[in-house]
C-alpha atoms as a PDB file:
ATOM      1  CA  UNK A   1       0.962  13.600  21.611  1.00  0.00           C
ATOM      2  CA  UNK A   2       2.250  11.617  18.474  1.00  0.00           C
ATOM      3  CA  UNK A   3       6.124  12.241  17.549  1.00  0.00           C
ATOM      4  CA  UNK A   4       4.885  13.789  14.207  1.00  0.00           C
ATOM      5  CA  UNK A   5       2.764  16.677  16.088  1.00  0.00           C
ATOM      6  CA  UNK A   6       6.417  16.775  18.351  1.00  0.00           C
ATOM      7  CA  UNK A   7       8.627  17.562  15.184  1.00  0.00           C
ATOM      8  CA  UNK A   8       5.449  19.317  13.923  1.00  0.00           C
ATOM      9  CA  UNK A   9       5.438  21.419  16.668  1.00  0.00           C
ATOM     10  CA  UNK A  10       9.435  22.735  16.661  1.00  0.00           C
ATOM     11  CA  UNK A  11      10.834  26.080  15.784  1.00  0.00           C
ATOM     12  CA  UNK A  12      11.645  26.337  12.267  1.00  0.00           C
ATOM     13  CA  UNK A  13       8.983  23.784  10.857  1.00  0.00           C
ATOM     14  CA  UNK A  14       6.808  25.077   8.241  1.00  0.00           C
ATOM     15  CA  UNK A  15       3.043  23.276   8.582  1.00  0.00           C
ATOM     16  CA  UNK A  16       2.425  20.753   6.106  1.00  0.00           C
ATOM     17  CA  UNK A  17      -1.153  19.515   6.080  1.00  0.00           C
ATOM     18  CA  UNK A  18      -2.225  15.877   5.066  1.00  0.00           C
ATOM     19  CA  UNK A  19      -3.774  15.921   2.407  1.00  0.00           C
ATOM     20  CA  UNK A  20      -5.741  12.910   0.143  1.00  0.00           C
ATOM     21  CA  UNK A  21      -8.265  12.233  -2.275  1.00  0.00           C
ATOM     22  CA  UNK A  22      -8.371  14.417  -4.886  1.00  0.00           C
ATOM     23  CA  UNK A  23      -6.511  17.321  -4.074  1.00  0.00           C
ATOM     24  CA  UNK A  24      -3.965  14.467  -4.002  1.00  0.00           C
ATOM     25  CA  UNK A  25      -4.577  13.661  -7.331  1.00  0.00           C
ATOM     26  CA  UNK A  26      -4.638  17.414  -8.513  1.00  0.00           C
ATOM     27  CA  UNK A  27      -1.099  17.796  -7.125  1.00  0.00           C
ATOM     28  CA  UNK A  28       0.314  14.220  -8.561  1.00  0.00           C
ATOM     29  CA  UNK A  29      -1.262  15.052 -11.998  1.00  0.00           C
ATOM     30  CA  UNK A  30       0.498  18.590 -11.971  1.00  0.00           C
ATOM     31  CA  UNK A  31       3.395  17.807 -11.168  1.00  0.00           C
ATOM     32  CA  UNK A  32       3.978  14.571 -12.554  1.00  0.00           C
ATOM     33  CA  UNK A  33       6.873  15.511 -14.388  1.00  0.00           C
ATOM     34  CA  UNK A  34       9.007  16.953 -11.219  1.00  0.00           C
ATOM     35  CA  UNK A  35       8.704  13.500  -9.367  1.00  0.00           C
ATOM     36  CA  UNK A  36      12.006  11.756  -9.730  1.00  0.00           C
ATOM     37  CA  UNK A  37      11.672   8.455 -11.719  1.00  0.00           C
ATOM     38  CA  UNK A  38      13.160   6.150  -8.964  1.00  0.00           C
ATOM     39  CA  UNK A  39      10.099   7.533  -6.691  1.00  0.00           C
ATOM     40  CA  UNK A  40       7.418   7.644  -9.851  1.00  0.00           C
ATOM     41  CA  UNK A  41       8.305   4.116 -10.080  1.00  0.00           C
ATOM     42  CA  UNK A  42       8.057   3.192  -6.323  1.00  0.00           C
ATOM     43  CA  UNK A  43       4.362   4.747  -6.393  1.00  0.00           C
ATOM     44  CA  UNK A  44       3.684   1.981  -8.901  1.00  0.00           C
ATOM     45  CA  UNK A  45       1.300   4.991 -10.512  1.00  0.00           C
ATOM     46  CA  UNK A  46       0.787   5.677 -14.379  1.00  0.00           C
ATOM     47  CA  UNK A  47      -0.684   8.906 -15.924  1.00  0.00           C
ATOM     48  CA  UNK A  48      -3.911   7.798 -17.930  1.00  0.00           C
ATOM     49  CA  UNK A  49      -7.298   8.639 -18.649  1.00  0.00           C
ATOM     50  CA  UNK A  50     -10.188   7.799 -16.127  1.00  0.00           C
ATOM     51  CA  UNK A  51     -13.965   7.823 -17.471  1.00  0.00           C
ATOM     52  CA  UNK A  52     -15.929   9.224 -14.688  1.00  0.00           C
END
């Protein structure tokens, strides 16, 4: 078993699921604004437009 499903697996840990893709997008886009700066800038991320 992998330490993460260890600490994962401890009293008093809420489950956090992994999550990618777009509903990683969705949740950077949204909140955007609540990500500290020093971590906005570490992601190396911008907010722009995307043709699709």
């Amino acid at each position: 078993m992998s330490d993460v499903w260890c600490v994962r697996a401890e009293f008093g840990f809420p489950h956090i699921a992994l999550v990618n893709g777009r509903p990683l997008v969705d949740l950077l886009v949204e909140h955007w604004g609540d990500i500290p700066p020093e971590f906005r800038e570490r992601l190396g991320l911008k907010p722009g437009l995307v043709r699709s």
